[in-house]
N, C-alpha and C. Protein backbone atom coordinates (compact mmCIF):
# COMPACT_ATOMS: atom_id res chain seq x y z
N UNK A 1 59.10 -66.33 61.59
CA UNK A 1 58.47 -66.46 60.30
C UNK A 1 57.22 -65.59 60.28
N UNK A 2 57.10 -64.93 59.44
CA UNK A 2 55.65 -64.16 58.79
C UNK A 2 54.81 -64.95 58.60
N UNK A 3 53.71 -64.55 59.08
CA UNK A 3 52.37 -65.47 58.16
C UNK A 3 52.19 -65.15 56.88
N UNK A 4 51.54 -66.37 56.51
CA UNK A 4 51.64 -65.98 55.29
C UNK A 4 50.57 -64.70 54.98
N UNK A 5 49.36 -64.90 55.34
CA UNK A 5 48.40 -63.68 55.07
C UNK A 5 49.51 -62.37 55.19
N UNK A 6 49.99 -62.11 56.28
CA UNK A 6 50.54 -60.95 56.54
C UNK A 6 51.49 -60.69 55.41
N UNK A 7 52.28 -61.68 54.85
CA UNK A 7 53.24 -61.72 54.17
C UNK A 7 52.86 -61.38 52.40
N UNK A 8 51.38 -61.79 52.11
CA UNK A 8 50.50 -61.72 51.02
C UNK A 8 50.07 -60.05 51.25
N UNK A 9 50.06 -59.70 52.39
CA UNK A 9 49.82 -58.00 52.31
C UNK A 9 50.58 -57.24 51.52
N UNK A 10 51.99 -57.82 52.49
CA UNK A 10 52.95 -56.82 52.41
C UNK A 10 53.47 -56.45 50.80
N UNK A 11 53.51 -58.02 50.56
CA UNK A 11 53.71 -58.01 48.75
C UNK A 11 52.56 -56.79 48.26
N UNK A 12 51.38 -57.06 48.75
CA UNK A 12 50.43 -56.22 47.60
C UNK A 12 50.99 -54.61 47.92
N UNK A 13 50.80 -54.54 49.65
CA UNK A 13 51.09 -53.11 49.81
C UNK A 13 52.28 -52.45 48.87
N UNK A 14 53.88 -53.24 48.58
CA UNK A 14 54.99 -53.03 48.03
C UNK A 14 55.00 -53.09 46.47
N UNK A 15 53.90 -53.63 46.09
CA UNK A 15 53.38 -53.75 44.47
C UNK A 15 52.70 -52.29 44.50
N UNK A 16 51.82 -52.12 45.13
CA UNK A 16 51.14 -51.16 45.09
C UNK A 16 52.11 -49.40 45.18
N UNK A 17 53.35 -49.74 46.45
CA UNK A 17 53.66 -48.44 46.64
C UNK A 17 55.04 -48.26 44.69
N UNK A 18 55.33 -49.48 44.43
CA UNK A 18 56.12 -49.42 43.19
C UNK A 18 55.15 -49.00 42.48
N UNK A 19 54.08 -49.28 42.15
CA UNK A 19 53.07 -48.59 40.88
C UNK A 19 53.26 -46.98 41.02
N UNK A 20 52.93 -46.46 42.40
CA UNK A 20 52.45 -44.95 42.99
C UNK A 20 53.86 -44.39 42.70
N UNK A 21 54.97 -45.22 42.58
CA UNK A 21 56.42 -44.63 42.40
C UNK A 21 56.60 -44.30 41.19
N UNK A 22 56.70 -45.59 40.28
CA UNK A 22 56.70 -45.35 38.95
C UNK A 22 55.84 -44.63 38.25
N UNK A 23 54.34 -44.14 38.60
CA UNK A 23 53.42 -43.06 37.93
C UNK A 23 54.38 -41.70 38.74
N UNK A 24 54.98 -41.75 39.62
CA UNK A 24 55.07 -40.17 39.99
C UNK A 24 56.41 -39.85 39.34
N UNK A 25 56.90 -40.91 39.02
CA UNK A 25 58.62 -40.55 38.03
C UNK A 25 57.78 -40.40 36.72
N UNK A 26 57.03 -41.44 35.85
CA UNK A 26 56.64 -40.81 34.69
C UNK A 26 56.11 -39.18 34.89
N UNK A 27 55.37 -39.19 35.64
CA UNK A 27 54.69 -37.85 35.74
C UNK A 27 55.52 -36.68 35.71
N UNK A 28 57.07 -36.83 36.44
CA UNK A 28 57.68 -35.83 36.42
C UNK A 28 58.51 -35.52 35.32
N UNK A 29 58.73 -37.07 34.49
CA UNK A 29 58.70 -36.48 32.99
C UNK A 29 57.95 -36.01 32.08
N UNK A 30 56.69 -35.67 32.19
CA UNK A 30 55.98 -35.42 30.82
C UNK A 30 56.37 -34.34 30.49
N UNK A 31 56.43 -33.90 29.32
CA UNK A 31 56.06 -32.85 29.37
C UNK A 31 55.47 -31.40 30.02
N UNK A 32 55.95 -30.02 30.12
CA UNK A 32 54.88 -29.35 30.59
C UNK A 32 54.56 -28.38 29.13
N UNK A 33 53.14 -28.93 29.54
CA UNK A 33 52.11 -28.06 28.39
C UNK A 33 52.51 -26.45 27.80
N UNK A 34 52.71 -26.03 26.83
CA UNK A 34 53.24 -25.16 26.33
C UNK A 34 52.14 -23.99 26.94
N UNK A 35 52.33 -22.58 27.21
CA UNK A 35 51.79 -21.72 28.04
C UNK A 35 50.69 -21.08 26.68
N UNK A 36 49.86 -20.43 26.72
CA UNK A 36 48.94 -20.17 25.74
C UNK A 36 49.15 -18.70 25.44
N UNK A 37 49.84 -18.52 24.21
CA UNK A 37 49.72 -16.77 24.14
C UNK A 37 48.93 -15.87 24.39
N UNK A 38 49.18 -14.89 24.97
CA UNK A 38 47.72 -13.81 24.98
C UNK A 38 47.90 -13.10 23.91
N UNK A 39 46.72 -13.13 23.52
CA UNK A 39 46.19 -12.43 22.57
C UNK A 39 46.89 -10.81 22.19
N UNK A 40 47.59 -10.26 20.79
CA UNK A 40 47.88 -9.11 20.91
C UNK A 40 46.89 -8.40 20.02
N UNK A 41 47.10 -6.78 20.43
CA UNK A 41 46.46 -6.45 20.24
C UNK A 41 46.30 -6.07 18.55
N UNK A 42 45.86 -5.69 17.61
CA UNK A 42 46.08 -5.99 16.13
C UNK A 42 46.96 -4.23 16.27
N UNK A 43 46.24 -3.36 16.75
CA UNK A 43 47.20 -1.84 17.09
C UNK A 43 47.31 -1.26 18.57
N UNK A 44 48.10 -0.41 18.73
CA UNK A 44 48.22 0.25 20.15
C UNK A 44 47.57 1.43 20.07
N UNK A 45 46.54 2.08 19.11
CA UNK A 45 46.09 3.20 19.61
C UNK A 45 45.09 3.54 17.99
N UNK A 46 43.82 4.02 18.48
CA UNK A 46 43.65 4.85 17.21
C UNK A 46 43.66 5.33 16.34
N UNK A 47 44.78 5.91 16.39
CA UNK A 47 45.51 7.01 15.46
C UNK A 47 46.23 6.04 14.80
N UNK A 48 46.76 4.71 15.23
CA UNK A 48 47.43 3.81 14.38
C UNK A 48 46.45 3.07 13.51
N UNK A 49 45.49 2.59 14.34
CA UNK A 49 44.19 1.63 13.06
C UNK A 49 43.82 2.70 12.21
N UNK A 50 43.53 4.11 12.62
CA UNK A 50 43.36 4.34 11.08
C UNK A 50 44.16 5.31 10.11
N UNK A 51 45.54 5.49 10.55
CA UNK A 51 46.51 5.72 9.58
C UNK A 51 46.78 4.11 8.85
N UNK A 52 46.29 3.30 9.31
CA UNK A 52 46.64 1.78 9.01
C UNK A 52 45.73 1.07 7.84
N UNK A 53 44.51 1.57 7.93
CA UNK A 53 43.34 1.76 7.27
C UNK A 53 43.02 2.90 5.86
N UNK A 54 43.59 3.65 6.35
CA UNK A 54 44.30 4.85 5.18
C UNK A 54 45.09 4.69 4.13
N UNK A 55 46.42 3.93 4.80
CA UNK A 55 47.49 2.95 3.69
C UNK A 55 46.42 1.93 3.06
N UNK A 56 45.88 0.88 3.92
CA UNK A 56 45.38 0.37 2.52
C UNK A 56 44.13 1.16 1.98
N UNK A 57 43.55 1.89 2.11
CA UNK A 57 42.77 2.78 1.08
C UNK A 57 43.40 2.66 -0.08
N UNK A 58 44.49 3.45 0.34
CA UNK A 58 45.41 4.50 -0.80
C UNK A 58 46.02 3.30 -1.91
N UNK A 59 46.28 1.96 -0.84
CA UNK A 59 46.62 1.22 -1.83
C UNK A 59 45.60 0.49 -2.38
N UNK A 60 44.51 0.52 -2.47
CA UNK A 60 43.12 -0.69 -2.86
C UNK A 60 42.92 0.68 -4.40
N UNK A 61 42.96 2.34 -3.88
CA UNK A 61 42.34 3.32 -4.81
C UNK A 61 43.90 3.13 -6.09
N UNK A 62 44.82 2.94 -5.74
CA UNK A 62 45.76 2.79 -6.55
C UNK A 62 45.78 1.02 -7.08
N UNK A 63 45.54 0.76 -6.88
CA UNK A 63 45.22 -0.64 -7.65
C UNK A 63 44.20 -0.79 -8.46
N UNK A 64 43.05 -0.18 -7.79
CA UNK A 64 41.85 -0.29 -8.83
C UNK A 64 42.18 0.48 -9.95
N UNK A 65 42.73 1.77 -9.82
CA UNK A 65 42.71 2.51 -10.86
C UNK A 65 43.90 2.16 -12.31
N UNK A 66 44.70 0.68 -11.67
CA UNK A 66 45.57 0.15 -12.64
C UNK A 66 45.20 -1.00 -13.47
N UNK A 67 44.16 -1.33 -12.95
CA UNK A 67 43.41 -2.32 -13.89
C UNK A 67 42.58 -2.17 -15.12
N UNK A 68 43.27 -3.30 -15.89
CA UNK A 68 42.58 -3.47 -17.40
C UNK A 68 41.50 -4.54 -17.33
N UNK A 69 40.69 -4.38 -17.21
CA UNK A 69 39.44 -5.18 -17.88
C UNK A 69 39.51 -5.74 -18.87
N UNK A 70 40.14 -5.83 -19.52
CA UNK A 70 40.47 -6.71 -20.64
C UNK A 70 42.04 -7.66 -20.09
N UNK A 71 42.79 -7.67 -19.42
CA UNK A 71 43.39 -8.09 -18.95
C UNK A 71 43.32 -8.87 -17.23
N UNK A 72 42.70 -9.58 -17.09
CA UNK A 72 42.11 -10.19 -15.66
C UNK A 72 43.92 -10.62 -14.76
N UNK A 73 44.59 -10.66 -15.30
CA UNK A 73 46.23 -10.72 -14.23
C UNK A 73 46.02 -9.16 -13.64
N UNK A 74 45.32 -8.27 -13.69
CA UNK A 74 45.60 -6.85 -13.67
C UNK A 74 44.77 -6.60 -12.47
N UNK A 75 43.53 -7.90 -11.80
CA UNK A 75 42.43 -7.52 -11.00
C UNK A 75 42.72 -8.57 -9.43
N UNK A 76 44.60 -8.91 -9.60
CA UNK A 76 45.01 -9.63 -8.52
C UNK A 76 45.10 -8.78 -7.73
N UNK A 77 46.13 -7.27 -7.63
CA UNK A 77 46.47 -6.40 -6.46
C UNK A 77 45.33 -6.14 -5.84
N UNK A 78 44.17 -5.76 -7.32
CA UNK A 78 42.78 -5.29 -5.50
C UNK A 78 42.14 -6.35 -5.52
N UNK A 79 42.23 -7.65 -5.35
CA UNK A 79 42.12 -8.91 -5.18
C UNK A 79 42.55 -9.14 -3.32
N UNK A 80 43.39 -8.89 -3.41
CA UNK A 80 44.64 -8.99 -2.66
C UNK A 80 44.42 -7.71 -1.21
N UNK A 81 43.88 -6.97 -1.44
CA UNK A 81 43.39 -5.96 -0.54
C UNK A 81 41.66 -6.12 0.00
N UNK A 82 41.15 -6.64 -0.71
CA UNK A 82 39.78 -6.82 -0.20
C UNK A 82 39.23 -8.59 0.72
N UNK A 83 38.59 -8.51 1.44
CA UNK A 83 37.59 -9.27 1.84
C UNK A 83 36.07 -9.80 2.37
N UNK A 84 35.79 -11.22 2.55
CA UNK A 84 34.38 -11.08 2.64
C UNK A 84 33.43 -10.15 1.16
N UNK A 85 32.76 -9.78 1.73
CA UNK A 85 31.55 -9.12 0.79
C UNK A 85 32.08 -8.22 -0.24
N UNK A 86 33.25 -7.58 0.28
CA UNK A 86 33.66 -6.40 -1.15
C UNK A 86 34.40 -6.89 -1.84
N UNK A 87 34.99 -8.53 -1.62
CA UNK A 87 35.84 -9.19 -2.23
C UNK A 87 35.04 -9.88 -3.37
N UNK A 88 34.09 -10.48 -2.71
CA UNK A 88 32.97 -11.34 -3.81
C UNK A 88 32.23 -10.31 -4.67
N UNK A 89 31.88 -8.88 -4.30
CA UNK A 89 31.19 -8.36 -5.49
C UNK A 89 31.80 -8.08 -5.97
N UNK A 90 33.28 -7.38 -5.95
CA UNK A 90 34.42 -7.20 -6.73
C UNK A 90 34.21 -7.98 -7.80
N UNK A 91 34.84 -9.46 -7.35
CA UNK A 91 35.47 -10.34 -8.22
C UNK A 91 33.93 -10.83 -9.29
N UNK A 92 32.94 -10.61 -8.78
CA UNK A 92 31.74 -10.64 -9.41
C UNK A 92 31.42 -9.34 -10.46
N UNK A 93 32.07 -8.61 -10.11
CA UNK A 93 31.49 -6.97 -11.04
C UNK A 93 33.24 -6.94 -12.55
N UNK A 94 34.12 -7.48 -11.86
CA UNK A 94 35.46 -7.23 -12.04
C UNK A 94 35.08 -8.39 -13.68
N UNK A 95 34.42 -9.73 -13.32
CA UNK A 95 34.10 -10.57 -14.20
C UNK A 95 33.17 -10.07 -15.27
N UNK A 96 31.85 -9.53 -14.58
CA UNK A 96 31.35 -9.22 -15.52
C UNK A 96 31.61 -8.07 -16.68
N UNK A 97 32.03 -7.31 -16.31
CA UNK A 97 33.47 -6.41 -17.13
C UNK A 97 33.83 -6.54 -17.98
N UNK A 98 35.11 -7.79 -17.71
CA UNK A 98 35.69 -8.30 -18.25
C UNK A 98 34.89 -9.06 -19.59
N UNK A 99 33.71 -9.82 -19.41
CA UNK A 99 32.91 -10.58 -20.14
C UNK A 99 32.12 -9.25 -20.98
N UNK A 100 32.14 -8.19 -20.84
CA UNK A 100 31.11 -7.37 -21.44
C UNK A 100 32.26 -6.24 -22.03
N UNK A 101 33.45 -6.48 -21.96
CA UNK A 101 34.60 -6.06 -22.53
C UNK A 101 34.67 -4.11 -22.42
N UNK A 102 34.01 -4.17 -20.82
CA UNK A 102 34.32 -2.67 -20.15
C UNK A 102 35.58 -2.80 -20.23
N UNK A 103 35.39 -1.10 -20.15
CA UNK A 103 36.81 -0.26 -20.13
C UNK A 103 36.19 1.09 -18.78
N UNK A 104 37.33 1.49 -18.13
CA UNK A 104 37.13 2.55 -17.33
C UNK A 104 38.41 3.50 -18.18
N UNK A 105 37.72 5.14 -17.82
CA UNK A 105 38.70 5.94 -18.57
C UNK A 105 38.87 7.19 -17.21
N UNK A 106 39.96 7.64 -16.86
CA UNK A 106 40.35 8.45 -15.40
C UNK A 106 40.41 7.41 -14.40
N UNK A 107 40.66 8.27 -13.40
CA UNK A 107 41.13 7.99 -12.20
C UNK A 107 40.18 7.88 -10.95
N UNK A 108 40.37 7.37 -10.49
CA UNK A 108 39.06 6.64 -9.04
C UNK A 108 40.23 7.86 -7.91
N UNK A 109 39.37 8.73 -6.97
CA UNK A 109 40.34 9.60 -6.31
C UNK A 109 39.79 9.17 -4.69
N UNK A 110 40.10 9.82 -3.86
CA UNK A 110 39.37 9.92 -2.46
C UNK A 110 39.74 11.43 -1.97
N UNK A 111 38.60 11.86 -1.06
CA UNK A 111 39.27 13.72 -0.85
C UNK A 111 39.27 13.52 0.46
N UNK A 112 38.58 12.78 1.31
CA UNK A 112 38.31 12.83 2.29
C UNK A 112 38.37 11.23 3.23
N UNK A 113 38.82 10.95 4.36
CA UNK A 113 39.08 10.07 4.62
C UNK A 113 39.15 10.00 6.09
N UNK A 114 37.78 9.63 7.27
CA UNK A 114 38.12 9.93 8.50
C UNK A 114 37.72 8.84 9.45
N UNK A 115 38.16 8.07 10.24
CA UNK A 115 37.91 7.47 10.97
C UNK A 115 36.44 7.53 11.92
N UNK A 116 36.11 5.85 11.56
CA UNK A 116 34.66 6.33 12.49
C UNK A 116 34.77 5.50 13.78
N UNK A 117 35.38 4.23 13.58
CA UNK A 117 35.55 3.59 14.92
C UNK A 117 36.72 2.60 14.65
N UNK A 118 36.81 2.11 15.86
CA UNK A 118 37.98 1.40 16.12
C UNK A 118 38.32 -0.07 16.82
N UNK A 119 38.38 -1.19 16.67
CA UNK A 119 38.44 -2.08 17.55
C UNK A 119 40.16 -2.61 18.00
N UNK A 120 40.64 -2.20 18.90
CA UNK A 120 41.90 -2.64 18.53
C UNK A 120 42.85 -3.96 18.75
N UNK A 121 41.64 -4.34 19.92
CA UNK A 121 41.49 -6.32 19.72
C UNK A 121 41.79 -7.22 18.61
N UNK A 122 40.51 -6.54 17.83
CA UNK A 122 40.40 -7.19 17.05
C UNK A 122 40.90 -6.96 15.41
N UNK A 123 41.51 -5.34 15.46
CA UNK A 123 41.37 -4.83 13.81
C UNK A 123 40.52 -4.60 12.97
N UNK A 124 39.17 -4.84 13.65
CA UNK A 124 38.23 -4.35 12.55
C UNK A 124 37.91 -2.72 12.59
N UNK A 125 38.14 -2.09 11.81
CA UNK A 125 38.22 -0.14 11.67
C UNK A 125 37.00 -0.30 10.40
N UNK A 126 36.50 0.90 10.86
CA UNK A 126 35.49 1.53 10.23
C UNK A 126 35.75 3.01 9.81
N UNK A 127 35.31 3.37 8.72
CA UNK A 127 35.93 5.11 8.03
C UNK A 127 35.28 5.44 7.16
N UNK A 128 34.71 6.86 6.99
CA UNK A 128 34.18 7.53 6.56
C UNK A 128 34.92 8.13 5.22
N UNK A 129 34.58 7.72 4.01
CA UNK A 129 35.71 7.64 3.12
C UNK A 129 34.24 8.39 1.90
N UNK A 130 34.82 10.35 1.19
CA UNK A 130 34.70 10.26 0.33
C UNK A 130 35.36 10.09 -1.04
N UNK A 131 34.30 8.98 -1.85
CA UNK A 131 35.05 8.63 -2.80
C UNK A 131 34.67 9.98 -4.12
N UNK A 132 35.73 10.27 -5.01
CA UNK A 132 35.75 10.75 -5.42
C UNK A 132 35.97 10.30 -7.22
N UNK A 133 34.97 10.31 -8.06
CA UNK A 133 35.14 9.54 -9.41
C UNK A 133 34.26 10.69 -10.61
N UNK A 134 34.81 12.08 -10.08
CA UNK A 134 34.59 13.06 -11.29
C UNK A 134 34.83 12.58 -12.97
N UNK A 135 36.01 12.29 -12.67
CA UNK A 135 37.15 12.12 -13.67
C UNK A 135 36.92 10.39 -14.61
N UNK A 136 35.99 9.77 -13.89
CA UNK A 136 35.65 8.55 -14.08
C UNK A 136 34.82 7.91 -14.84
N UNK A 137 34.76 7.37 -15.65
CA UNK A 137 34.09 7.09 -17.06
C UNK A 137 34.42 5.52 -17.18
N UNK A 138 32.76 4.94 -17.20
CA UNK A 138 32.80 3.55 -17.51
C UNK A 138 32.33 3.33 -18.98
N UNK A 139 33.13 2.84 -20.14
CA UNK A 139 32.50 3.00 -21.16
C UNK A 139 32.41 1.15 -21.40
N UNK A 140 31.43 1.17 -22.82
CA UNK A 140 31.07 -0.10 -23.68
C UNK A 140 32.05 -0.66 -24.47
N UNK A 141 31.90 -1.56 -25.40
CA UNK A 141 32.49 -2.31 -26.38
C UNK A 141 33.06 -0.95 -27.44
N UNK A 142 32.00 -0.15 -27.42
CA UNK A 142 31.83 0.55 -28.63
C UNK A 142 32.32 2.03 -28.04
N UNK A 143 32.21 2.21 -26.54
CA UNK A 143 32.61 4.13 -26.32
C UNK A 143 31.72 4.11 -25.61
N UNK A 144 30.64 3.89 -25.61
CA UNK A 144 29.71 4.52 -24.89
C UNK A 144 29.14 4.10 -23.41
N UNK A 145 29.27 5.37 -23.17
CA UNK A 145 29.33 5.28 -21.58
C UNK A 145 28.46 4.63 -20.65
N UNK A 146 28.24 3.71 -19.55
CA UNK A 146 27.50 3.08 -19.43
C UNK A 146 27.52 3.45 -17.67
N UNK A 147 27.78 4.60 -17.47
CA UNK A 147 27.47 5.30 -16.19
C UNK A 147 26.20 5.82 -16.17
N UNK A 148 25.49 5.89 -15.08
CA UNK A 148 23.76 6.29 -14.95
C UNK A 148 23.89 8.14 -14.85
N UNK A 149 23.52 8.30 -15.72
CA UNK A 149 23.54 10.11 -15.60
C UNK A 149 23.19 11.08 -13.58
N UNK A 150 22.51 9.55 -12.87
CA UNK A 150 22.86 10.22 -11.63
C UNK A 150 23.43 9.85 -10.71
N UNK A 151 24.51 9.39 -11.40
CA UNK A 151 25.69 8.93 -10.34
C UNK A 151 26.22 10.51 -9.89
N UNK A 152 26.09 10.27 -8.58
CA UNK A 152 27.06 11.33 -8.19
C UNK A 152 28.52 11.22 -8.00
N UNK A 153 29.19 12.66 -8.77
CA UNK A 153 30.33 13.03 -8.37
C UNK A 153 31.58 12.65 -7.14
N UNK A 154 30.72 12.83 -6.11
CA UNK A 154 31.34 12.28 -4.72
C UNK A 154 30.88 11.00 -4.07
N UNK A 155 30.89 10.23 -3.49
CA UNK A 155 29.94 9.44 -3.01
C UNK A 155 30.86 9.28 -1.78
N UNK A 156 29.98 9.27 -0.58
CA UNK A 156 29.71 9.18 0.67
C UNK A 156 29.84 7.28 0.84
N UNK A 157 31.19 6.86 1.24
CA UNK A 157 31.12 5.71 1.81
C UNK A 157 31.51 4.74 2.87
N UNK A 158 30.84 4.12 3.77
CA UNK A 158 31.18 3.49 5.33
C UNK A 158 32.17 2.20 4.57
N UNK A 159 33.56 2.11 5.26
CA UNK A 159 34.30 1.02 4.33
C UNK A 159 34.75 0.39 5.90
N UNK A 160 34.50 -0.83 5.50
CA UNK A 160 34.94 -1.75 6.91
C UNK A 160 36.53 -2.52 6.43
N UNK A 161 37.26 -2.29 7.78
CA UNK A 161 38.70 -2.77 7.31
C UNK A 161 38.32 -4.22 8.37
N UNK A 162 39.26 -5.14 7.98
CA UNK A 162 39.24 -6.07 8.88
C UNK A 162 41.09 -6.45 9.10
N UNK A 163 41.57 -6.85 10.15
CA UNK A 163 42.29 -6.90 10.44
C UNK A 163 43.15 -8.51 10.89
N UNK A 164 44.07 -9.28 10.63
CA UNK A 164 44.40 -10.07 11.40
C UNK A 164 45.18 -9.74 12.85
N UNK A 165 45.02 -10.63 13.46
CA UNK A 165 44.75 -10.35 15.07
C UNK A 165 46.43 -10.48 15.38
N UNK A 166 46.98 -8.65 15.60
CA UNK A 166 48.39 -8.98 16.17
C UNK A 166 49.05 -8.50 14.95
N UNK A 167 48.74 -8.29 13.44
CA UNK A 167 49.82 -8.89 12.36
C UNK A 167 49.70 -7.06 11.87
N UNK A 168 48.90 -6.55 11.98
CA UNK A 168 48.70 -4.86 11.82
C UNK A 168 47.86 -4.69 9.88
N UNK A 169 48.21 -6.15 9.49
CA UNK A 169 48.07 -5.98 8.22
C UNK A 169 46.40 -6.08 8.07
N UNK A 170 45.47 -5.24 6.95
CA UNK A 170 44.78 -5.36 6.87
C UNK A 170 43.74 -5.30 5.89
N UNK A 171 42.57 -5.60 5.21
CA UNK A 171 42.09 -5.67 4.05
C UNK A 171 40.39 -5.21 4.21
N UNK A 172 39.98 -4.56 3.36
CA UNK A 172 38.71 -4.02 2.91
C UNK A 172 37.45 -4.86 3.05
N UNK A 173 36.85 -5.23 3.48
CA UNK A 173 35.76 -6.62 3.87
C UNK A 173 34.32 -5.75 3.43
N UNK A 174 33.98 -4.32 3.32
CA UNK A 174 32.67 -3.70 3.26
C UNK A 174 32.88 -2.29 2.74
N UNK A 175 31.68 -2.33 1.63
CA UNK A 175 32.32 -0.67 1.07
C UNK A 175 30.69 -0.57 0.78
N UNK A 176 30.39 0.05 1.52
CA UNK A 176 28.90 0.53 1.27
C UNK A 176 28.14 2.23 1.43
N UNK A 177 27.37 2.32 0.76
CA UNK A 177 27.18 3.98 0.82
C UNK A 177 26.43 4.06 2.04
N UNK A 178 27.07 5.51 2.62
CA UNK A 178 26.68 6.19 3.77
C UNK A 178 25.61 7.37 3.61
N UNK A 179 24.90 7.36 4.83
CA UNK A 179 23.86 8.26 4.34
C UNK A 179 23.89 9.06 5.97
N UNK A 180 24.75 8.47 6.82
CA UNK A 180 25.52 9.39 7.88
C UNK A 180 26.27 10.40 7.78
N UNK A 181 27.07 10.73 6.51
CA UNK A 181 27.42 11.66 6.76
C UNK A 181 27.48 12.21 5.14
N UNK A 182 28.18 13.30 4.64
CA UNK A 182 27.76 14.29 3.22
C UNK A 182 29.39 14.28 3.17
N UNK A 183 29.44 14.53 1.59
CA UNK A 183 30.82 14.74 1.20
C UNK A 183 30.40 16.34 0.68
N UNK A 184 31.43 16.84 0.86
CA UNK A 184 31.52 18.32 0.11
C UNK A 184 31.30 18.56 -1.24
N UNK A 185 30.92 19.68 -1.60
CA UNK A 185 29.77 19.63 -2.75
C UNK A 185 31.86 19.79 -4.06
């Protein structure tokens, strides 16, 4: 016969080694934790962020130049291409417009268009973009033009693209004048 003490062990020890059993069978069912993507890159090279950056230029300068100010369904496409800061003064300049019943007459152009930097982590591109609005005429209710007699012809501007991370697609976040570099006379 066992004593009993000894016999009061053995139970605990055999309680104890069933617990350590049954946690190591749950354990070998759980789940295993899904692996964490690495990060891609938004382009593979330079020359891709800003031929990438170029397309949407071409498409933000062709959108703007299809909009009616008197028609606000018309100020979704460059809606749709911009973000952050050039999105809000947009939709802020695009309103007041609209409320002051502007009209634009020609075409918004670009002549020049060159890459200034590149992140390709992340998609944010930077470019040296002259804009070109010879042909461009902001008029009133009434005709009359409400462009400042020294607006220049060309204007010199740093335009920040921003990018989602991996997706290549990308949108306009900063369009501000440059005083780095000169557009051709």
């Amino acid at each position: 016969m066992i004593p009993p003490t000894t016999a009061s062990a053995m139970s605990r020890r055999s309680g104890v080694l069933m617990m350590v059993s049954i946690v190591v069978m749950l354990a070998g069912c759980a789940p295993t934790p899904e692996p964490t993507p690495t990060p891609t890159a938004a382009f593979a090279s330079e020359e891709e962020a800003f031929a990438a950056a170029e397309e949407t230029y071409r498409a933000y300068t062709d959108a703007v130049n299809q909009v009616d100010f008197s028609d606000p369904s018309t100020f979704d496409a460059v809606y749709l291409l911009l973000s952050g800061a050039s999105e809000a003064s947009t939709r802020k300049v695009f309103s007041e417009f609209y409320a002051a019943k502007i009209r634009t007459i020609g075409l918004t152009k670009y002549d020049s268009f060159a890459g200034a930097s590149a992140d390709l982590a992340s998609g944010t591109i930077s470019a040296n973009v002259c804009v070109d609005v010879t042909e461009v005429d902001v008029v009133d209710e009434s005709g009359s033009s409400v462009v400042s007699t020294d607006r220049p012809a060309r204007q010199p501007m740093l335009v920040t693209f921003d990018g989602a991370q991996g997706s290549g697609l990308l949108t306009i976040s900063a369009q501000d004048p440059a005083d780095t570099f000169t557009c051709a006379p």
